[in-house]
PDB file of N, CA and C in Angstrom:
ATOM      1  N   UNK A   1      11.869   0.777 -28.926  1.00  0.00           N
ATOM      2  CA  UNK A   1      12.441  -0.389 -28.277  1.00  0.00           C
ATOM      3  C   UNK A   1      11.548  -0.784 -27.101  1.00  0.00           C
ATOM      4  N   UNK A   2      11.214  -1.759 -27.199  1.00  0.00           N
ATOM      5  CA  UNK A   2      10.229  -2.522 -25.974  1.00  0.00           C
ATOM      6  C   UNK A   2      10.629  -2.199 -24.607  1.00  0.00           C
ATOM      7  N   UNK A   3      12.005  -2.648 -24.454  1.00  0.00           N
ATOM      8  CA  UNK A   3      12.769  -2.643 -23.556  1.00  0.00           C
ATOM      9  C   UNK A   3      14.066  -1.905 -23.579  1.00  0.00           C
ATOM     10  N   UNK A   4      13.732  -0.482 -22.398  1.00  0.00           N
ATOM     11  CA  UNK A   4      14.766  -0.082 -22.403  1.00  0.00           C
ATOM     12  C   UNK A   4      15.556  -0.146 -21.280  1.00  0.00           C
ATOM     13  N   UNK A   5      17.017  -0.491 -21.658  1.00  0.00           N
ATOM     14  CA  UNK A   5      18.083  -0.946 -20.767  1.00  0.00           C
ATOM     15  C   UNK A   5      19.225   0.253 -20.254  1.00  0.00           C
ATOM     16  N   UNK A   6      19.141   0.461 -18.847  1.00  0.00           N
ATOM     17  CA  UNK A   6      20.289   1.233 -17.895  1.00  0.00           C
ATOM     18  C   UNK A   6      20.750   0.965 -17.348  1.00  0.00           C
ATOM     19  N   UNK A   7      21.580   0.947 -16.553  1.00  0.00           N
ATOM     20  CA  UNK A   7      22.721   0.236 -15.251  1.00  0.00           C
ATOM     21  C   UNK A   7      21.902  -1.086 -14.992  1.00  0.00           C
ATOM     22  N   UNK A   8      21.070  -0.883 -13.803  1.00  0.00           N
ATOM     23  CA  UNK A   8      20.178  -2.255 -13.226  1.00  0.00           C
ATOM     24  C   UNK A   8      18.834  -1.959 -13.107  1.00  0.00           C
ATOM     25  N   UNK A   9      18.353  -1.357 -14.550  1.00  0.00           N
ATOM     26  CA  UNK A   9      16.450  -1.013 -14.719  1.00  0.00           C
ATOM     27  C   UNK A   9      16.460  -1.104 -15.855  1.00  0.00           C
ATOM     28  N   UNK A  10      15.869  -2.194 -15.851  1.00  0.00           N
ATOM     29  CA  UNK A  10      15.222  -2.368 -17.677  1.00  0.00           C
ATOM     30  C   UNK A  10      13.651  -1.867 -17.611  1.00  0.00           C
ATOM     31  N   UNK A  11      13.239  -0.589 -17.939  1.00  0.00           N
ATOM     32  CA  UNK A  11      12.275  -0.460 -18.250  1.00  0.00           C
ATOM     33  C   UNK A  11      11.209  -1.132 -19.626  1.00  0.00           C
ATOM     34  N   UNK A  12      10.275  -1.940 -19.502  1.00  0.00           N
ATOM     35  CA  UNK A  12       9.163  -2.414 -20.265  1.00  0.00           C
ATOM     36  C   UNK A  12       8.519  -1.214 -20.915  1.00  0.00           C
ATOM     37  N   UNK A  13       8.358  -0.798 -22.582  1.00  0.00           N
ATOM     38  CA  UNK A  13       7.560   0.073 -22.823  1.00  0.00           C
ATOM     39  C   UNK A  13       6.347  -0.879 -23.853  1.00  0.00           C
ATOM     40  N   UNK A  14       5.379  -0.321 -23.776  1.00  0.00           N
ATOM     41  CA  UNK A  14       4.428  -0.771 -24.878  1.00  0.00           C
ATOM     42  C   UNK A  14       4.436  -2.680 -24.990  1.00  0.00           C
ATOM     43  N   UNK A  15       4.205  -2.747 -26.003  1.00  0.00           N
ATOM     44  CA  UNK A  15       4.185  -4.516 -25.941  1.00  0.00           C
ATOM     45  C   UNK A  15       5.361  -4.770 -25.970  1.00  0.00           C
ATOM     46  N   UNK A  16       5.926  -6.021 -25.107  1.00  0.00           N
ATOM     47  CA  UNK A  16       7.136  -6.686 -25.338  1.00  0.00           C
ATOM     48  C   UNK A  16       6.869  -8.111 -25.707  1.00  0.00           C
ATOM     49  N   UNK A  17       7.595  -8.205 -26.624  1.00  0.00           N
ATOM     50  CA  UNK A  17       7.119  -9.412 -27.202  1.00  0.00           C
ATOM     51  C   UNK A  17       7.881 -10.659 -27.216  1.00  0.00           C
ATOM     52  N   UNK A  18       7.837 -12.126 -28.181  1.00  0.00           N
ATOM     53  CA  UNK A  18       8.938 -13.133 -27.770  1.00  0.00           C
ATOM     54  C   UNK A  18      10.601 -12.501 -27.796  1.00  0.00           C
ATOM     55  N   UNK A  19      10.545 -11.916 -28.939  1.00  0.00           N
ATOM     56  CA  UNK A  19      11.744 -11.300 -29.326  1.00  0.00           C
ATOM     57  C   UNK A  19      12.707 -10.971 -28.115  1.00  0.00           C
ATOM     58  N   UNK A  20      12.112 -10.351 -27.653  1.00  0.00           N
ATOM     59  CA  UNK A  20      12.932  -9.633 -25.949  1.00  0.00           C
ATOM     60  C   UNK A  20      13.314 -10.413 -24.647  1.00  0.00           C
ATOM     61  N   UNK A  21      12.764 -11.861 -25.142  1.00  0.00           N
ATOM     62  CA  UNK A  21      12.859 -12.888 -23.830  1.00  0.00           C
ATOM     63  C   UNK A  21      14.250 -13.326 -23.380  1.00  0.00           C
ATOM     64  N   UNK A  22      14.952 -13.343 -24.850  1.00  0.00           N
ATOM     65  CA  UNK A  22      16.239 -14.041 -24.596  1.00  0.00           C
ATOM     66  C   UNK A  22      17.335 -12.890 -24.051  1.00  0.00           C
ATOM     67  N   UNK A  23      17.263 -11.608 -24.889  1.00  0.00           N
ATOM     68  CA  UNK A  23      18.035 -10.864 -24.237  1.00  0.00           C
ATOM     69  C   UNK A  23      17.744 -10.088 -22.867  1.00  0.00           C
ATOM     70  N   UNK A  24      16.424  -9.886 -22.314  1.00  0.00           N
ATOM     71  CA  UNK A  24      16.488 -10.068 -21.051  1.00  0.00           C
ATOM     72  C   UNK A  24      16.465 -10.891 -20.103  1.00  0.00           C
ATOM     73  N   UNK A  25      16.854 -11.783 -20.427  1.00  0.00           N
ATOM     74  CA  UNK A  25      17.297 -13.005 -19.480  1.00  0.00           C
ATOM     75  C   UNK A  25      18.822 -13.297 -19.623  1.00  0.00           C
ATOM     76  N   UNK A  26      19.872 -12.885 -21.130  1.00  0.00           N
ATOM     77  CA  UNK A  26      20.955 -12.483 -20.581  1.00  0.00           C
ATOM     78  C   UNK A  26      21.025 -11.489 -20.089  1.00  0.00           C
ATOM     79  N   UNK A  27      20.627  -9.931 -19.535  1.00  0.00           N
ATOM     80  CA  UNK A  27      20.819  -8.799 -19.266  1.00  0.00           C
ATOM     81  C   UNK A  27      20.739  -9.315 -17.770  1.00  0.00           C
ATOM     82  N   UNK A  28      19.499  -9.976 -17.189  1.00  0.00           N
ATOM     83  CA  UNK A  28      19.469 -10.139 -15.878  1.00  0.00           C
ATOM     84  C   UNK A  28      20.533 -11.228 -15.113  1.00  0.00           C
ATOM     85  N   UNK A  29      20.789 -12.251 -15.847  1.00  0.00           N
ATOM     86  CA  UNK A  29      22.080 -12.709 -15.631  1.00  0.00           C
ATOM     87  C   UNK A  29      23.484 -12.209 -15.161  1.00  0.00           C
ATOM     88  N   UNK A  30      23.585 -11.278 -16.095  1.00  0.00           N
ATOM     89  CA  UNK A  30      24.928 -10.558 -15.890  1.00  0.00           C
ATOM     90  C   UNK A  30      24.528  -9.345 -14.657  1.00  0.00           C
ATOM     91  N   UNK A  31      23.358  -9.031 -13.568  1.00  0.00           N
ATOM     92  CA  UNK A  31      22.874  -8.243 -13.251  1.00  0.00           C
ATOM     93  C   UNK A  31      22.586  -8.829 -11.959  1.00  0.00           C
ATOM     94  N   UNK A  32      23.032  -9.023 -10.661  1.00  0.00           N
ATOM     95  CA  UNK A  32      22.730  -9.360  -9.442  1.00  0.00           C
ATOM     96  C   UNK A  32      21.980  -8.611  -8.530  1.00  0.00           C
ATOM     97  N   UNK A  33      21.493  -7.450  -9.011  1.00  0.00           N
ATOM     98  CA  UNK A  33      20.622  -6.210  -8.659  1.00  0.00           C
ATOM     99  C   UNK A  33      19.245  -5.446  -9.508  1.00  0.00           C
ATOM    100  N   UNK A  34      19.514  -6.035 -10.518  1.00  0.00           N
ATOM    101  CA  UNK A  34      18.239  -5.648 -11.853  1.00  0.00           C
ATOM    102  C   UNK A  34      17.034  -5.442 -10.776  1.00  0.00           C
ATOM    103  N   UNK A  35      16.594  -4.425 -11.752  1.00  0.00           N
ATOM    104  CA  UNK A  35      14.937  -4.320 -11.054  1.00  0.00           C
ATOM    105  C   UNK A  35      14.582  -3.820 -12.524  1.00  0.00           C
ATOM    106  N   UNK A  36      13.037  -3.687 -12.481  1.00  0.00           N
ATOM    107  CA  UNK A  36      12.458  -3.731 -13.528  1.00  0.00           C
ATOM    108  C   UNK A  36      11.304  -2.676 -13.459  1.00  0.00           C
ATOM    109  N   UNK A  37      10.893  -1.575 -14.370  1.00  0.00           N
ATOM    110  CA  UNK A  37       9.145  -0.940 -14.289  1.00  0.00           C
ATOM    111  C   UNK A  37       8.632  -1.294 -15.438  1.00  0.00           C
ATOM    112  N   UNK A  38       7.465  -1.665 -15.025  1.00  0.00           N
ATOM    113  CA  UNK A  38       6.501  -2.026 -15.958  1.00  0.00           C
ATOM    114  C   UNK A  38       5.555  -1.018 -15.919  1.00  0.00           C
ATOM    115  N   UNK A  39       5.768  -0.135 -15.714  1.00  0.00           N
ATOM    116  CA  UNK A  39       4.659   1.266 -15.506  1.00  0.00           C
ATOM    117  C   UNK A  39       3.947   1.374 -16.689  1.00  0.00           C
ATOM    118  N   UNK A  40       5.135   1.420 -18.356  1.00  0.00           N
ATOM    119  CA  UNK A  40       4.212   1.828 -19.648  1.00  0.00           C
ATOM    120  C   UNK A  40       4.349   0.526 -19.902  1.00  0.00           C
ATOM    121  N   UNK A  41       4.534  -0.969 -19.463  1.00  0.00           N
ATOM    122  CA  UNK A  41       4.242  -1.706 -20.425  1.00  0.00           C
ATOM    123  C   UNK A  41       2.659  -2.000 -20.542  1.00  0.00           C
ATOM    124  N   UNK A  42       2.313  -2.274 -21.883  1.00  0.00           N
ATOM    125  CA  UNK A  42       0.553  -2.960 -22.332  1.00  0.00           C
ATOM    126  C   UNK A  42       0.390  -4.237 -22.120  1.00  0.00           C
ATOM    127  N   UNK A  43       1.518  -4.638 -22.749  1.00  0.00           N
ATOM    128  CA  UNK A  43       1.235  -6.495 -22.865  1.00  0.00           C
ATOM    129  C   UNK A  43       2.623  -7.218 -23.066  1.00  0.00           C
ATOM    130  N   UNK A  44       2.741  -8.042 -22.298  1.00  0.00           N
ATOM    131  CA  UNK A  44       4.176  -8.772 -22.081  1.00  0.00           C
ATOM    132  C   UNK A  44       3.413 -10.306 -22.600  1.00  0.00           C
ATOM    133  N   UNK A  45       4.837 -10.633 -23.394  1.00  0.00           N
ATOM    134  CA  UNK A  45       4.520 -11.655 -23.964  1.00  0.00           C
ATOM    135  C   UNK A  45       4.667 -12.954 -22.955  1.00  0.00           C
ATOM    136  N   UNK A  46       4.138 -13.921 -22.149  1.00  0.00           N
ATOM    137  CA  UNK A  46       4.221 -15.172 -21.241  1.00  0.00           C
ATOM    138  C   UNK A  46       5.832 -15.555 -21.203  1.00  0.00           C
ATOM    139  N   UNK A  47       6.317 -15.404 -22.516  1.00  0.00           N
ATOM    140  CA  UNK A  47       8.156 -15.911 -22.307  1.00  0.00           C
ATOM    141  C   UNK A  47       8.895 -14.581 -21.567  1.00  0.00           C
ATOM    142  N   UNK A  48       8.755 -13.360 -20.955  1.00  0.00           N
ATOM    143  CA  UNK A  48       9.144 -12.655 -21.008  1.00  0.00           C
ATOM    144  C   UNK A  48       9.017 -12.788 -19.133  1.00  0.00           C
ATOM    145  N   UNK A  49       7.270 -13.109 -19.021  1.00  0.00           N
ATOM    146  CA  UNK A  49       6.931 -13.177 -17.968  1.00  0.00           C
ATOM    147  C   UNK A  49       8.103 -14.310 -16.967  1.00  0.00           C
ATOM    148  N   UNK A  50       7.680 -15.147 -18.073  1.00  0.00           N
ATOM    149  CA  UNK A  50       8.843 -16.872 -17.319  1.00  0.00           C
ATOM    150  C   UNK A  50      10.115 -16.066 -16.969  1.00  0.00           C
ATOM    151  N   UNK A  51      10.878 -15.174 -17.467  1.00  0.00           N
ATOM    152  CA  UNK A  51      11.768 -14.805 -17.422  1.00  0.00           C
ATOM    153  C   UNK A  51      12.092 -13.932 -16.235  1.00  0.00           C
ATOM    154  N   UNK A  52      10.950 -12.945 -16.049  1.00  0.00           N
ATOM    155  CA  UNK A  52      10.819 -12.517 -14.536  1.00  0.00           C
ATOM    156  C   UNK A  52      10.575 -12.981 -13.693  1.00  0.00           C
ATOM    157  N   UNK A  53       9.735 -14.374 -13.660  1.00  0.00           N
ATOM    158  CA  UNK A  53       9.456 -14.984 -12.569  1.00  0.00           C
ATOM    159  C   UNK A  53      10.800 -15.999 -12.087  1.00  0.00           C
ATOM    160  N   UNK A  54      11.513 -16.296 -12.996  1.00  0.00           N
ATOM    161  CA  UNK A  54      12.840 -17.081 -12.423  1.00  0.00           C
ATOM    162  C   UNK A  54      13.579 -16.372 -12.247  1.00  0.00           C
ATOM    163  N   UNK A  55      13.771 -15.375 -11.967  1.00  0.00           N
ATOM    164  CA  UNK A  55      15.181 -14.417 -12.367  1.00  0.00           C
ATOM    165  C   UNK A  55      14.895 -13.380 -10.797  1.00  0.00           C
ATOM    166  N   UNK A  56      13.458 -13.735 -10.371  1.00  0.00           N
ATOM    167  CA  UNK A  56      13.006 -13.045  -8.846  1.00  0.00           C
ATOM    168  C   UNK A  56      13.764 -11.315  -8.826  1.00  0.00           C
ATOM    169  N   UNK A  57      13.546 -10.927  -9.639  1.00  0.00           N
ATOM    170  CA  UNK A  57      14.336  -9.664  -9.784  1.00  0.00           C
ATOM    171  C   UNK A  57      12.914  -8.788  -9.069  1.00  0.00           C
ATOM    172  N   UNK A  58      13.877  -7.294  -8.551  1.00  0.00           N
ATOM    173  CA  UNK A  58      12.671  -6.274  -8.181  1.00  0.00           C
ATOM    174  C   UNK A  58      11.865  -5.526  -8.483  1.00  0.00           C
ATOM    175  N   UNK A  59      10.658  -5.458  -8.781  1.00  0.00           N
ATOM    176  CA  UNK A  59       9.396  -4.869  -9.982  1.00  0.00           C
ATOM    177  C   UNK A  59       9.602  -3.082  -8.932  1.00  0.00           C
ATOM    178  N   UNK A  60       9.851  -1.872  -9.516  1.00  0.00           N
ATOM    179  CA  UNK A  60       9.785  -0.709  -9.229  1.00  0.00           C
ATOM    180  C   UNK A  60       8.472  -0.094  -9.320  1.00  0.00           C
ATOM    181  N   UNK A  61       7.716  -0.394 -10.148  1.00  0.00           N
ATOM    182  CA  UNK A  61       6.670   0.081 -10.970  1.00  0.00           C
ATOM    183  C   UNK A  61       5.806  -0.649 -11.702  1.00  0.00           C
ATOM    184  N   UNK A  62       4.157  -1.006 -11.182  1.00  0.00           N
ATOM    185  CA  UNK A  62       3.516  -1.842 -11.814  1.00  0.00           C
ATOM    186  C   UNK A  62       2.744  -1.251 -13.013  1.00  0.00           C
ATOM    187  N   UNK A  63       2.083  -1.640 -13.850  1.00  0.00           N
ATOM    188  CA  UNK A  63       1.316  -0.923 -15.315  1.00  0.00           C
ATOM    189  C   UNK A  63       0.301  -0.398 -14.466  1.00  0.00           C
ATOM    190  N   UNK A  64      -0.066   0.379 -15.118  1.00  0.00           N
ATOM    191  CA  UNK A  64      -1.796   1.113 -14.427  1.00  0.00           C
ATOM    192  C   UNK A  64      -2.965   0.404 -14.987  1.00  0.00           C
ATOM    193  N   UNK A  65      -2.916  -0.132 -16.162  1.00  0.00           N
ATOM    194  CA  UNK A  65      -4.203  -1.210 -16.010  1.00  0.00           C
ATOM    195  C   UNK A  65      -4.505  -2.276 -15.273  1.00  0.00           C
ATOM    196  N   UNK A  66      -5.264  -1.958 -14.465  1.00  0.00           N
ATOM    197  CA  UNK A  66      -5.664  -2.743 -13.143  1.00  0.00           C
ATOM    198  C   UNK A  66      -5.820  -4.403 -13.254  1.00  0.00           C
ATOM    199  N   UNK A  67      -6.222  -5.306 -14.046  1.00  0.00           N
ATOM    200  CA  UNK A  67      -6.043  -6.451 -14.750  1.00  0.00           C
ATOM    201  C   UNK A  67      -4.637  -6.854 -14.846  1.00  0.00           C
ATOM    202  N   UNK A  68      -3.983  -6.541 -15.734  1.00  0.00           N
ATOM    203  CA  UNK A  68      -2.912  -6.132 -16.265  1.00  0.00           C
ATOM    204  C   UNK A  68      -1.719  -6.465 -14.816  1.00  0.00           C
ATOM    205  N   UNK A  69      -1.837  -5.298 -14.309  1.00  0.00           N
ATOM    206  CA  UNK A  69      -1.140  -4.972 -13.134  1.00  0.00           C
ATOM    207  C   UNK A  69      -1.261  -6.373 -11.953  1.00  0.00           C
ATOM    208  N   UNK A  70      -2.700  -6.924 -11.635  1.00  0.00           N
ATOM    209  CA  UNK A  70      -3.195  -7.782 -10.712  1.00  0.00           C
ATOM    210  C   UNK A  70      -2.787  -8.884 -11.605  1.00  0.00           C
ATOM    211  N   UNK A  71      -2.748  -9.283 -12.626  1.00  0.00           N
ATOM    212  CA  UNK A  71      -2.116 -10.500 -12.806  1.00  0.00           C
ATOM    213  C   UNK A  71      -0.736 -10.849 -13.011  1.00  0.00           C
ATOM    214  N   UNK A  72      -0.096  -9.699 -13.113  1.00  0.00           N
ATOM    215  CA  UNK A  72       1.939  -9.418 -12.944  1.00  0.00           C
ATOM    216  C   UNK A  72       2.336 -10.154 -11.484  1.00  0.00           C
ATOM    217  N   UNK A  73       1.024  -9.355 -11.012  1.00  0.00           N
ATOM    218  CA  UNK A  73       1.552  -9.259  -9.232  1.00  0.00           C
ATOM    219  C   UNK A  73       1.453 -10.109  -8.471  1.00  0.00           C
ATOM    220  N   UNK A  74       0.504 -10.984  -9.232  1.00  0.00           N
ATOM    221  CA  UNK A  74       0.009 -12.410  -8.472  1.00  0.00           C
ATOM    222  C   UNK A  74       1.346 -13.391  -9.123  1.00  0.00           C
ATOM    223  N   UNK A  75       2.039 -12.990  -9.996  1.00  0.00           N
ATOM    224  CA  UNK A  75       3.206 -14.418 -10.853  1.00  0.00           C
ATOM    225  C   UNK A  75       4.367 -13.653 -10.194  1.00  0.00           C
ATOM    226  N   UNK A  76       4.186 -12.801  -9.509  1.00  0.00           N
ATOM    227  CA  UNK A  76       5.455 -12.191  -9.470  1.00  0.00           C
ATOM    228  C   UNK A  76       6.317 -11.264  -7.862  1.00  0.00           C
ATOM    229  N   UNK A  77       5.048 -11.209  -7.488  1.00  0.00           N
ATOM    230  CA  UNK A  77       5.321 -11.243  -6.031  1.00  0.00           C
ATOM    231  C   UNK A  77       5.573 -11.806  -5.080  1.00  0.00           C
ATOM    232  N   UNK A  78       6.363 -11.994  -4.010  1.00  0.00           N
ATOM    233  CA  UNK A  78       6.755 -13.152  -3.045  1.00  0.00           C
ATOM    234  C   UNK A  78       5.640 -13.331  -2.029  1.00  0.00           C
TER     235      UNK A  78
END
């Protein structure tokens, strides 16, 4: 599973793809506290991204590929 879901941490694993856009954007909805690690994700699909960037939720954990990581942080940091 791309995305795995607990109380208010949806962890990102491996690629997440369009598939996962819609239900984490209801998950964060119903979620006034969500935070998110992207520690193991590889590659997030751009709809997934839109979804974190409106939803201003709190990133716990950035990916370790340095690229990767620097372009999350630049769409996604305040």
């Amino acid at each position: 599973m791309p995305i795995q879901y607990k109380k208010n941490l949806a962890t990102f694993v491996d690629v997440v793809t369009v598939d996962e856009a819609e239900p984490l954007l209801n998950w964060l909805q119903e979620r006034r506290n969500a935070k998110v690690n992207l520690a193991d994700c590889s590659h997030m699909h751009p709809a997934n991204l839109q979804v974190l960037m409106a939803s201003k939720c709190a990133v716990t954990a950035w990916p370790s590929d340095r690229p990767f990581s620097a372009m999350l942080k630049a769409a996604l940091e305040n």
